[in-house]
PDB file of N, CA and C in Angstrom:
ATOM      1  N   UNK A   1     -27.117  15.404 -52.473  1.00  0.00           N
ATOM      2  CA  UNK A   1     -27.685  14.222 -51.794  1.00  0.00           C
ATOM      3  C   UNK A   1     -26.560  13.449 -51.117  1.00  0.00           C
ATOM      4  N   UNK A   2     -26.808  13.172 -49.826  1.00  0.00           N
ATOM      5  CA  UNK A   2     -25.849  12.270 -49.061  1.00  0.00           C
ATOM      6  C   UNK A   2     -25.907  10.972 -49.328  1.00  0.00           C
ATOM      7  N   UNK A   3     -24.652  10.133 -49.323  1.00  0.00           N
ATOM      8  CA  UNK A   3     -24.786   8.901 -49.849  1.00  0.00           C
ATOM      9  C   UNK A   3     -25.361   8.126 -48.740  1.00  0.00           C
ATOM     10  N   UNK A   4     -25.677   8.474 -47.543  1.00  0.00           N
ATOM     11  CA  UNK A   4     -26.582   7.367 -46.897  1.00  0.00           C
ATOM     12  C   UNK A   4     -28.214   7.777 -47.515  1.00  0.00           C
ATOM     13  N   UNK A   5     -28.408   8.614 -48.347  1.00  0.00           N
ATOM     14  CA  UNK A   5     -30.167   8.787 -47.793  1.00  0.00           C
ATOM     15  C   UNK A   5     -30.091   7.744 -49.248  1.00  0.00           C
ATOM     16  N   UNK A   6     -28.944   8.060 -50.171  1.00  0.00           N
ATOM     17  CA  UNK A   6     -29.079   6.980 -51.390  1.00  0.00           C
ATOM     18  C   UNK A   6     -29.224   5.435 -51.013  1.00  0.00           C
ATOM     19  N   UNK A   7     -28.158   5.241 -50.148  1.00  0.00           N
ATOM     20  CA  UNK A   7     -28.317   3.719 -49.614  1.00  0.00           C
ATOM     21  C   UNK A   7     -29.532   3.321 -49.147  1.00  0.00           C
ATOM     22  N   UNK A   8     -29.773   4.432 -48.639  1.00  0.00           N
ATOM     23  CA  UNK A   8     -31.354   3.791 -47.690  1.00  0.00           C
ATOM     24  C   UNK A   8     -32.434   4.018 -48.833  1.00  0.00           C
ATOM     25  N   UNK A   9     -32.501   4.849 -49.747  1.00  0.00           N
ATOM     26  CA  UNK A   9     -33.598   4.801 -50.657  1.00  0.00           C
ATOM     27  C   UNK A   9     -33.659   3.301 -51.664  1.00  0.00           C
ATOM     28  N   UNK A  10     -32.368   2.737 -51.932  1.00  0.00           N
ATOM     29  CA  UNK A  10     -31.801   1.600 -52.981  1.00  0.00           C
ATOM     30  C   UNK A  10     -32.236   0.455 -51.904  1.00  0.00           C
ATOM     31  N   UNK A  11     -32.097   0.808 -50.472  1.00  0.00           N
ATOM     32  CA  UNK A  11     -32.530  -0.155 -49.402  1.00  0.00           C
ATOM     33  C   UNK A  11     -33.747  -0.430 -49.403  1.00  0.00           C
ATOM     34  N   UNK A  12     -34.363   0.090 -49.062  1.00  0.00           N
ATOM     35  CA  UNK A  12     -35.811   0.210 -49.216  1.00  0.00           C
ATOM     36  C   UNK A  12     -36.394  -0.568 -50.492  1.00  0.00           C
ATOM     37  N   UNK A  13     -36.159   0.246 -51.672  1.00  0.00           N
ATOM     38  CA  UNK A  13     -36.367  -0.667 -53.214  1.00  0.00           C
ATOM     39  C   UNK A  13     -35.988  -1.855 -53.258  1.00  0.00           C
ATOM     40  N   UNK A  14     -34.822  -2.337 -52.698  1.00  0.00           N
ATOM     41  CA  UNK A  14     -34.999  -3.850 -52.707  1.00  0.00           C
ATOM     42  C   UNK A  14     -35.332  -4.581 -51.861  1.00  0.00           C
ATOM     43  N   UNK A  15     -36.378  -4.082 -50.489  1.00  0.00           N
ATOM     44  CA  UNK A  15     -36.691  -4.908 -49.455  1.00  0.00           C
ATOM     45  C   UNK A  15     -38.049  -5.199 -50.286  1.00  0.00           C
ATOM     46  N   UNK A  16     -38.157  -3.745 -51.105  1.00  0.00           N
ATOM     47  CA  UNK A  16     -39.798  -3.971 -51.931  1.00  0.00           C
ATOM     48  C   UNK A  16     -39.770  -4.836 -52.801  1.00  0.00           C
ATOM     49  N   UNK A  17     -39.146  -4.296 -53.375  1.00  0.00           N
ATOM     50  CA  UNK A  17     -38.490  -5.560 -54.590  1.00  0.00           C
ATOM     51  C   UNK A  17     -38.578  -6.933 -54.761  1.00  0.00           C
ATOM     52  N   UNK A  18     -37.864  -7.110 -53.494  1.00  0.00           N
ATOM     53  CA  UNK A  18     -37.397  -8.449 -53.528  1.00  0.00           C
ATOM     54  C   UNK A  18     -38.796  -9.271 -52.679  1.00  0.00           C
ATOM     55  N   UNK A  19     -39.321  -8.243 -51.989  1.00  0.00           N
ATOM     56  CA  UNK A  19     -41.004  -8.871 -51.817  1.00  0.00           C
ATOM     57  C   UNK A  19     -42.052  -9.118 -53.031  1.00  0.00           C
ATOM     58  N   UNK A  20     -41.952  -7.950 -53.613  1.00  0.00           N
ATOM     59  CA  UNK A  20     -42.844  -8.528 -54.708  1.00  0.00           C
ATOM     60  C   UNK A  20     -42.018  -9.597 -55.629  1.00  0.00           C
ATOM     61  N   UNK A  21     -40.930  -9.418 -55.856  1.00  0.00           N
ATOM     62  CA  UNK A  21     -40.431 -10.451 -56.543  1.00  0.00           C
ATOM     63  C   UNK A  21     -40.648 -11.401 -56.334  1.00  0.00           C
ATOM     64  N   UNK A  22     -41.298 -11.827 -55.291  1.00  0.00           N
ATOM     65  CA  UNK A  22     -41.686 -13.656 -54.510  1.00  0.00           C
ATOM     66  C   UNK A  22     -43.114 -13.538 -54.485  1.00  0.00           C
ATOM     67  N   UNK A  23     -43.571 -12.116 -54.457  1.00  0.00           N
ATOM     68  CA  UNK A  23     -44.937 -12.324 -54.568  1.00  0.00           C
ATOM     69  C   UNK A  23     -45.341 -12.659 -55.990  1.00  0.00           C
ATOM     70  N   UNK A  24     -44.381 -12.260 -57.188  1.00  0.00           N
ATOM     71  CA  UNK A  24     -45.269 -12.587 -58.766  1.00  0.00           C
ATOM     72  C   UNK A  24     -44.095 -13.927 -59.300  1.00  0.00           C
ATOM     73  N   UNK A  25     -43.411 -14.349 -58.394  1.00  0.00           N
ATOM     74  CA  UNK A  25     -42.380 -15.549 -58.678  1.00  0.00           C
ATOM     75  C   UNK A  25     -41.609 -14.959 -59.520  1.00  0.00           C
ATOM     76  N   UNK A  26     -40.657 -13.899 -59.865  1.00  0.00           N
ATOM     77  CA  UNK A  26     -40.286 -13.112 -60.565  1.00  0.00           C
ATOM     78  C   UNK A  26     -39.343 -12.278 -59.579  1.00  0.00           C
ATOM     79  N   UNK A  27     -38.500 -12.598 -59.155  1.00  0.00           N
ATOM     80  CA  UNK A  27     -37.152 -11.949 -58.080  1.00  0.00           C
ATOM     81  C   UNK A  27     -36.098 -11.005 -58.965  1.00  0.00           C
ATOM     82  N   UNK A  28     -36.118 -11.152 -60.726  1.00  0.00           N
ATOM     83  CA  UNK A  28     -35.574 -10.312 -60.664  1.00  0.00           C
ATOM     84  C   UNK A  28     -36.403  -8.893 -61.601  1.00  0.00           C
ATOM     85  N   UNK A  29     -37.443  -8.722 -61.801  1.00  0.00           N
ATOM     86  CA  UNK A  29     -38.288  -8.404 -62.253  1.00  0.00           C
ATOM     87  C   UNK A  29     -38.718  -7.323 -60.792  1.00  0.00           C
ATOM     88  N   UNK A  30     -39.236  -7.753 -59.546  1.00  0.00           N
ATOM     89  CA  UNK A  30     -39.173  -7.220 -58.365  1.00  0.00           C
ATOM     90  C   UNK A  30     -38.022  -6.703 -57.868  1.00  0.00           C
ATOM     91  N   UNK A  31     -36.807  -6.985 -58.251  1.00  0.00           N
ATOM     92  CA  UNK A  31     -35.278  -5.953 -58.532  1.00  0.00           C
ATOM     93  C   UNK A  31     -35.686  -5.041 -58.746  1.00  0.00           C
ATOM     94  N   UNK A  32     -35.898  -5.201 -60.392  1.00  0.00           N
ATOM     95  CA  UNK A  32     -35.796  -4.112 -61.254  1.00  0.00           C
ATOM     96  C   UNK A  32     -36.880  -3.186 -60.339  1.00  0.00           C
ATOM     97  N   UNK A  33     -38.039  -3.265 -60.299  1.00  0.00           N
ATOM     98  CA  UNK A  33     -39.263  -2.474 -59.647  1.00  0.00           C
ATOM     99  C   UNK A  33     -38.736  -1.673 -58.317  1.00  0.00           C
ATOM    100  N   UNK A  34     -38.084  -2.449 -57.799  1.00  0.00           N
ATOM    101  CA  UNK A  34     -37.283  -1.802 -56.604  1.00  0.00           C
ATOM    102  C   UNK A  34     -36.565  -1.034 -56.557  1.00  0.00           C
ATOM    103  N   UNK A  35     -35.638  -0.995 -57.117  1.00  0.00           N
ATOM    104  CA  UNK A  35     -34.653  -0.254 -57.847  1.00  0.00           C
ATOM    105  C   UNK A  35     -35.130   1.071 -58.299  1.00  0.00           C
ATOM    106  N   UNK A  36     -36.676   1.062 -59.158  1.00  0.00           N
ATOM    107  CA  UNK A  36     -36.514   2.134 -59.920  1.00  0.00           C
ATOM    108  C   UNK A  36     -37.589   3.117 -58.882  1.00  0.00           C
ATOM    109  N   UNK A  37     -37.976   1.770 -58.013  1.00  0.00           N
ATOM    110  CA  UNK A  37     -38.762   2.569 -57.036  1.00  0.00           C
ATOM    111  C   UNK A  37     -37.648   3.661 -55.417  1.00  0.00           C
ATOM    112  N   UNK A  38     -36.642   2.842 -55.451  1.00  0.00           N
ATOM    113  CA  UNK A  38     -35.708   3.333 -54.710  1.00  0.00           C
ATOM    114  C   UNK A  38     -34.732   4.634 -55.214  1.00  0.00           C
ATOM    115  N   UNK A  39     -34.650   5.066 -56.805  1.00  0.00           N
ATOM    116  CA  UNK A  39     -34.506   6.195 -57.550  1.00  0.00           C
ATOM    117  C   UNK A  39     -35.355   7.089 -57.018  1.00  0.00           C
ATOM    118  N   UNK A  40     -37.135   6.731 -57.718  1.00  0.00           N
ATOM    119  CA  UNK A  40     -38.108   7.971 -57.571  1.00  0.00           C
ATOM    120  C   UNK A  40     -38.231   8.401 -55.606  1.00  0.00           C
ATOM    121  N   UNK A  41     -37.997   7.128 -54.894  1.00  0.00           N
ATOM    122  CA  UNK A  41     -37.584   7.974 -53.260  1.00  0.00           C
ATOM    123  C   UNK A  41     -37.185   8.449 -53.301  1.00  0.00           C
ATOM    124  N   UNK A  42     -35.545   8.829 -53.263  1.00  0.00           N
ATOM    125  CA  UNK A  42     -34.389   9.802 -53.521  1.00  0.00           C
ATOM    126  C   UNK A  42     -34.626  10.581 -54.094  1.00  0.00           C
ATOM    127  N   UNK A  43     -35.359  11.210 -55.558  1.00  0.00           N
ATOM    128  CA  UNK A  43     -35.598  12.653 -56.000  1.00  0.00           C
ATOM    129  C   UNK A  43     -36.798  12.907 -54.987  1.00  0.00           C
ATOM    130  N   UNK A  44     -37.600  12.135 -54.585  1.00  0.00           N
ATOM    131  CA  UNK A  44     -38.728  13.141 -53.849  1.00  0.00           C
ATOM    132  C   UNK A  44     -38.557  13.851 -52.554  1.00  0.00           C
ATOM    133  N   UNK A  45     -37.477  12.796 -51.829  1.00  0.00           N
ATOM    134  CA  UNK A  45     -36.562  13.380 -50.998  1.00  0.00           C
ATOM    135  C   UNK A  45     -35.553  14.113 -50.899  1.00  0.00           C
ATOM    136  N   UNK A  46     -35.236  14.443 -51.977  1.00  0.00           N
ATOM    137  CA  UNK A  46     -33.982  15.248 -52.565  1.00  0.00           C
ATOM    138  C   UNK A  46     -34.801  16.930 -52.784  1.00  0.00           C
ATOM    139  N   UNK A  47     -35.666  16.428 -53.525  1.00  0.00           N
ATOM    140  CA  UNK A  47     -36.775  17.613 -53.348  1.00  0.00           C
ATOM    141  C   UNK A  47     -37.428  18.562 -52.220  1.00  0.00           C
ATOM    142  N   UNK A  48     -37.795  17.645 -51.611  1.00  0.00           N
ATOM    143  CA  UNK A  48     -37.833  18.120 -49.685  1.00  0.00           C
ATOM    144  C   UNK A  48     -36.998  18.963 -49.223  1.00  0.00           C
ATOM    145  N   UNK A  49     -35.620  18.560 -49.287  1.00  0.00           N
ATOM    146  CA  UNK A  49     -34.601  18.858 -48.719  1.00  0.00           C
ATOM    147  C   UNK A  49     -33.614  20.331 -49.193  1.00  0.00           C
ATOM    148  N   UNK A  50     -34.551  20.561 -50.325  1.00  0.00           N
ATOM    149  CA  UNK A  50     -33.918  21.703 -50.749  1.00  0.00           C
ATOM    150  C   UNK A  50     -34.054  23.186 -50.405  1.00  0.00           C
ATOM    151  N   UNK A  51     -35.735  22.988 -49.785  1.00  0.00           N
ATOM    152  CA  UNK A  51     -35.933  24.549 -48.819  1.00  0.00           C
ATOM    153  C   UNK A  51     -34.919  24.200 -48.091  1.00  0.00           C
ATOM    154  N   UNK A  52     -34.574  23.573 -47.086  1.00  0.00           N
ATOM    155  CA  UNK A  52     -33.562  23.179 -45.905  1.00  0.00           C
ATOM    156  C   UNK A  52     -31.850  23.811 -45.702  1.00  0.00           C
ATOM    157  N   UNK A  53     -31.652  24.265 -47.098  1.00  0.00           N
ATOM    158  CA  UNK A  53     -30.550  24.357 -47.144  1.00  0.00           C
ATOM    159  C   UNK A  53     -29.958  25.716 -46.819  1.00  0.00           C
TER     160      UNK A  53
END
């Protein structure tokens, strides 16, 4: 895995994140969610990418 598709997956998780985090008044709670949602991107994309090679 290239470290930009990581950045952009961890990117992503905390644009989500940090939205729901304001949506349940809870910013770091919407971190965490982001975060673990910006992990499960990266294996599913990591997955993709493996016929490719």
């Amino acid at each position: 895995m290239k470290n930009k598709d990581l950045g952009m997956g961890i990117g992503i998780g905390l644009g989500i994140g940090a939205a729901l985090g304001i949506l349940f008044d809870n910013l770091g709670l919407g971190i965490a969610l982001g975060l673990i949602f910006g992990s499960l991107f990266n294996v599913s994309k990591k997955r993709n990418n493996k016929g490719e090679k």
